[in-house]
Protein backbone atom coordinates (compact mmCIF):
# COMPACT_ATOMS: atom_id res chain seq x y z
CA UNK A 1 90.46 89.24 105.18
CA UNK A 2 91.95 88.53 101.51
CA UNK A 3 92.56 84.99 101.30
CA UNK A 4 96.06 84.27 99.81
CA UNK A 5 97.29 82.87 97.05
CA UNK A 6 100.50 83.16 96.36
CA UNK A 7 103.93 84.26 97.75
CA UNK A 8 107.60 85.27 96.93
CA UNK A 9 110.44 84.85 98.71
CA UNK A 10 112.28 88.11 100.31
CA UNK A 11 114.79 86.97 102.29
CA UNK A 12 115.01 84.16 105.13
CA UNK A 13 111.61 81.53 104.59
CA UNK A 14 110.51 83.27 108.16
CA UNK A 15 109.90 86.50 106.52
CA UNK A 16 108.10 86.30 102.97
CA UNK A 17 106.00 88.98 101.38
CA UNK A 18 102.96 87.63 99.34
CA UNK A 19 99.96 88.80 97.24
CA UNK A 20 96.76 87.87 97.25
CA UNK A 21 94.32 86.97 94.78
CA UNK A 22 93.43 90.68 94.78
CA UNK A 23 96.13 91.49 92.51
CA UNK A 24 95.06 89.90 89.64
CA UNK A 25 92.36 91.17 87.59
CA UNK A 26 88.60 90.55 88.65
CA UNK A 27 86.92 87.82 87.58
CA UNK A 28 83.26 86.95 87.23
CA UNK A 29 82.56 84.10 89.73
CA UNK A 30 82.27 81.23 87.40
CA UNK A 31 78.92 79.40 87.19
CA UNK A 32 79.64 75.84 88.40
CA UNK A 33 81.14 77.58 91.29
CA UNK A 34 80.38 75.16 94.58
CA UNK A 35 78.91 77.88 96.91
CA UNK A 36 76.44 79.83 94.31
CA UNK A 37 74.47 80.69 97.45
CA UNK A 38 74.15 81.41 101.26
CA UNK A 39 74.04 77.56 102.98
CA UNK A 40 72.04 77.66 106.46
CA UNK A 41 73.21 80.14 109.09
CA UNK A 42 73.69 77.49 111.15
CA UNK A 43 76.25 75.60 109.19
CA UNK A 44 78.54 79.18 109.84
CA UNK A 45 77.94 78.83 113.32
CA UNK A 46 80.62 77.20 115.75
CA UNK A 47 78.66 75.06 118.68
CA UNK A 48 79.83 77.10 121.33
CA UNK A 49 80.72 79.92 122.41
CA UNK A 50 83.76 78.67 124.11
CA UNK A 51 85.26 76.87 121.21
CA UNK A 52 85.19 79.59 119.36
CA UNK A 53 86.62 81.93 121.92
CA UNK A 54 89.38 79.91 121.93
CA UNK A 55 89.78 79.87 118.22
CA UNK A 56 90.10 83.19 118.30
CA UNK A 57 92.57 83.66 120.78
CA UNK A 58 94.54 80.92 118.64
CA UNK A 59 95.30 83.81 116.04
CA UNK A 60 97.94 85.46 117.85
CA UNK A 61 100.64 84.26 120.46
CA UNK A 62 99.11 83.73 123.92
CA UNK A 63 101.07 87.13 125.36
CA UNK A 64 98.67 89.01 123.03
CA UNK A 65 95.29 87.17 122.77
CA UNK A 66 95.05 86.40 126.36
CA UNK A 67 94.56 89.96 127.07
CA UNK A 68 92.36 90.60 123.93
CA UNK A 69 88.81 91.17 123.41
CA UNK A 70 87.10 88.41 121.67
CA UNK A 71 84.25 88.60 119.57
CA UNK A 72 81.92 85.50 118.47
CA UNK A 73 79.48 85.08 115.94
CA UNK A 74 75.81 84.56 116.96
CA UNK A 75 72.75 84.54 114.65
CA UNK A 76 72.39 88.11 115.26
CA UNK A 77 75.87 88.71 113.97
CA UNK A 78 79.55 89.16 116.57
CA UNK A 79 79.20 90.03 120.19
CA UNK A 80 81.66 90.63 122.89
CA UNK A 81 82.24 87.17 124.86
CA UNK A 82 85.10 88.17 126.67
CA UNK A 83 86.78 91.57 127.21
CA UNK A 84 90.28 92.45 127.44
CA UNK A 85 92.89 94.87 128.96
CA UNK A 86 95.25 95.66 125.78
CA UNK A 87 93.02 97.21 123.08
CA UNK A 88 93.53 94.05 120.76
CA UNK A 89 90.32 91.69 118.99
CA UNK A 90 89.99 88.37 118.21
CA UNK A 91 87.98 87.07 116.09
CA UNK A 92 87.01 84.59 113.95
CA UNK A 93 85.93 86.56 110.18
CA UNK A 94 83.79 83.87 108.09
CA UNK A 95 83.55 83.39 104.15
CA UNK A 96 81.86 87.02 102.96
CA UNK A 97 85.04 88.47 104.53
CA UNK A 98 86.27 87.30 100.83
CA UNK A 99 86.66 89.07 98.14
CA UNK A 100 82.64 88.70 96.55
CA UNK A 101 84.05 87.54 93.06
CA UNK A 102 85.81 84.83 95.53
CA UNK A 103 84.21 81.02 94.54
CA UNK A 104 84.77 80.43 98.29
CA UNK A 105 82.59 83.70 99.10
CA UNK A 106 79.37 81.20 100.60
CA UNK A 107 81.75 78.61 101.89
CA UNK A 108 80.66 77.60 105.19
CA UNK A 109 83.81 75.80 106.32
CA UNK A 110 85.70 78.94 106.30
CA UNK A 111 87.12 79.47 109.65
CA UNK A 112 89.54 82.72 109.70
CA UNK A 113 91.37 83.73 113.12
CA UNK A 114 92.58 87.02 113.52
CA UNK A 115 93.61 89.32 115.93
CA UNK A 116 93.37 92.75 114.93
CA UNK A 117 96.30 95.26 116.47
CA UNK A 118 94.15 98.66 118.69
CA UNK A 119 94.37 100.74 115.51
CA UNK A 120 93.13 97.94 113.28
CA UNK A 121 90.26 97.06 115.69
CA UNK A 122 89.28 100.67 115.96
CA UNK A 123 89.39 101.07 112.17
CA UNK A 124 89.18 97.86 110.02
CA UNK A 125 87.33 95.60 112.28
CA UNK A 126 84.20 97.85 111.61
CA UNK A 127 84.03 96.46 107.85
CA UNK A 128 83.94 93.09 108.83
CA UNK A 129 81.28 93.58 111.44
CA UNK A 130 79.05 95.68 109.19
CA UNK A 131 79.00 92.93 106.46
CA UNK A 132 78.22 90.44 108.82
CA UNK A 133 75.30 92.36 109.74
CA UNK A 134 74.06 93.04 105.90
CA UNK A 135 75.00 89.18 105.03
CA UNK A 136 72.62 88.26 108.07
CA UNK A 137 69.95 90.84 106.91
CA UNK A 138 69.84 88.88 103.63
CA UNK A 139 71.53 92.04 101.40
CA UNK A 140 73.10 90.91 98.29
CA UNK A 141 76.38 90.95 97.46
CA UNK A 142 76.23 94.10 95.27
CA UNK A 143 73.88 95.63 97.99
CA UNK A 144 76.71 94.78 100.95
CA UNK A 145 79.54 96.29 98.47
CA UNK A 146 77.21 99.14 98.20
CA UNK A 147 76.23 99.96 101.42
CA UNK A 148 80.00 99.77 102.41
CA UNK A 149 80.99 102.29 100.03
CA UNK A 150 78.25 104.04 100.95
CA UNK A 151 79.39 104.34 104.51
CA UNK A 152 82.87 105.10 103.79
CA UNK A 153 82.08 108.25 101.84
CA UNK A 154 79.96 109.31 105.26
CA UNK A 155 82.22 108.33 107.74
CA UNK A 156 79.60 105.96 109.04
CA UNK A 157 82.54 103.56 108.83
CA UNK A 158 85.99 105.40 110.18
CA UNK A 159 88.86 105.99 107.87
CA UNK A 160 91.61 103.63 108.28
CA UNK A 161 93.98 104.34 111.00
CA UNK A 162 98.02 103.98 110.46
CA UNK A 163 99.35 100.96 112.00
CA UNK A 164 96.57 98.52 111.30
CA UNK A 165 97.51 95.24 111.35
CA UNK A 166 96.33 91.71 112.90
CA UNK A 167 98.11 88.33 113.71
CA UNK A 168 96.79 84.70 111.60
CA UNK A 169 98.58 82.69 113.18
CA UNK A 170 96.10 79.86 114.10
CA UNK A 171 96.89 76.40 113.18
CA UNK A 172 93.30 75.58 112.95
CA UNK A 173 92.87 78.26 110.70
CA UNK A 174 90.61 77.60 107.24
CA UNK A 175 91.31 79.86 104.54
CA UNK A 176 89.84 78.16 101.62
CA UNK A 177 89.34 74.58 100.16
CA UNK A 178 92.80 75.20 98.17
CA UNK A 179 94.75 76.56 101.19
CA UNK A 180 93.36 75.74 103.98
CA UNK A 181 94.97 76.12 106.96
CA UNK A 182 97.83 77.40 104.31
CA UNK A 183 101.00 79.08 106.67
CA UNK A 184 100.95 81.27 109.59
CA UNK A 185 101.03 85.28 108.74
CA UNK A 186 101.13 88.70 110.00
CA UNK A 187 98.75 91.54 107.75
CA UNK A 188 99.51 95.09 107.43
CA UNK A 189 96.73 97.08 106.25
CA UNK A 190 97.28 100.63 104.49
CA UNK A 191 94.38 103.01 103.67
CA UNK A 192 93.64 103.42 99.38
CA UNK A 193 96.35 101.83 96.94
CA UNK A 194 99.33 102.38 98.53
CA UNK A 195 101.30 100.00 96.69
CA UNK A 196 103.23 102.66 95.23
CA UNK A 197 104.02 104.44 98.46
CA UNK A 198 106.05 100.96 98.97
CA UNK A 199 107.43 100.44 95.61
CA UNK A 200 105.58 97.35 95.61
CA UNK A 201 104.65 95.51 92.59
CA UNK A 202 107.59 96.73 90.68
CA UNK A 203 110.50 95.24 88.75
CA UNK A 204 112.66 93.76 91.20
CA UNK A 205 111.09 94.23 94.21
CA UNK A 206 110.72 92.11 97.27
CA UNK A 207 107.42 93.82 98.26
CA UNK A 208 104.40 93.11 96.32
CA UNK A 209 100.85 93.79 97.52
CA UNK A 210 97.48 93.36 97.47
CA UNK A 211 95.03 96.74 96.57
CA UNK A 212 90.93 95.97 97.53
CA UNK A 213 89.28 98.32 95.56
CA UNK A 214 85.82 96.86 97.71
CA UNK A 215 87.13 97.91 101.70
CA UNK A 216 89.55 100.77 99.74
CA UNK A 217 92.68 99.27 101.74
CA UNK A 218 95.60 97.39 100.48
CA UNK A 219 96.87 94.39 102.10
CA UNK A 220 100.45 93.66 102.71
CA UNK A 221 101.34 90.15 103.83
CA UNK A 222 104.27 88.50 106.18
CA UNK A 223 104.49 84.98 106.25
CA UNK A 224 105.98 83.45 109.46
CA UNK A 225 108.09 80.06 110.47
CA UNK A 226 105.65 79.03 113.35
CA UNK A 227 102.21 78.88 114.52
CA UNK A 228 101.06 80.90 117.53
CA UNK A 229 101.62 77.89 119.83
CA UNK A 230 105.11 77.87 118.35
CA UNK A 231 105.09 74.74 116.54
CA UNK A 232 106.32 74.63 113.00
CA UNK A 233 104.37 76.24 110.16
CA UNK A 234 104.62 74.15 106.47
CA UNK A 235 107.93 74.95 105.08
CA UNK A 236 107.64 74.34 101.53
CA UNK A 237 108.12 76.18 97.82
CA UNK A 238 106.80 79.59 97.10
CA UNK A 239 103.91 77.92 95.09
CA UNK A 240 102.38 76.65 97.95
């Protein structure tokens, strides 16, 4: 998922819209960047099975995940380790979940919970788990943008359903080396640039959001008070 950036206030602190770093123009990834490559596949690997079932579930409030499917990574890419009864997924999405221009696209610390609503898990979690398997075949990043396209125009990959959206609420959450665990948030995921659609983005307005030309979505972002354990999430300025 896009890895945010920056936020404005709309409202009370426990309900704040924010872009992402997808709204600003693309950039080439700069050449002293500190993850030019793919580190070892084990270094994106969790030791267990276990812990990171439990990371997972740590995405969403326990009323949710505890009836969730979750999904771990393996070194031939996300299976089913547990299976639920409400139609929601956990999982924990690693760095090439990032946009590729991102410098924290090869970062092996990244650690992102989510837990993606029925429609969302039926319709967005396909993208992740299809460039998980093209990162682990050893496809480039233009190849993996490329193949995803490729499978949207066929249907390979389903269009977007209404009412995607997916808790990241984990407290043990890793974003990025600027953000890191950052502040817990709720995503709601619309199908092409639908910015407009919310008068987002324009003078004055509370909403602004996030368009990924790569997945064809835009992201629209919630920022919460608390975790999903219901401790306290940071409550500092907007530039944070």
């Amino acid at each position: 998922m896009r890895r945010p950036t920056l936020f404005i206030i709309a409202g009370a602190f426990a309900a704040l819209v924010i872009v992402t770093a997808a709204t600003q123009p693309a950039l080439a990834q700069p050449p002293d960047t500190p993850y030019p490559a793919m580190a070892p596949l084990a270094d994106y690997l969790i030791a267990s099975p276990e812990s990171e079932a439990a990371l997972a579930r740590s995405a969403a409030p326990k009323s949710i995940s505890d009836a969730a499917d979750v999904m771990v990574l393996t070194r031939n890419g996300y299976i089913t380790a547990d299976k639920g009864t409400n139609g929601f997924v956990c999982i924990v999405e690693r760095s090439w979940d990032s946009p590729i221009d991102s410098p924290d696209y090869w970062n092996s610390k990244i650690r992102s919970p989510n837990c993606f609503n029925p429609a969302a898990a039926r319709t967005y979690l396909p993208i992740t788990l299809m460039k998980t398997r093209l990162v682990l075949a050893g496809k480039s990043k233009t190849e993996i943008v490329n193949a995803i396209h490729s499978a949207l125009d066929s249907k390979q990959l389903p269009p977007l359903e209404p009412g995607a959206m997916c808790y990241m609420m984990s407290h043990q959450q890793y974003l990025n080396d600027a953000g890191k665990a950052w502040h817990p948030h709720l995503m709601f995921i619309a199908p092409g640039d639908a910015a407009a659609t919310w008068g987002a983005n324009l003078p004055d307005s509370p909403v602004l959001a996030s368009n990924d030309p790569e997945d064809r979505l835009t992201v629209f972002m919630v920022v919460l008070g608390n975790w999903s354990d219901g401790t306290p999430g940071p409550q500092t300025g907007p530039d944070h």
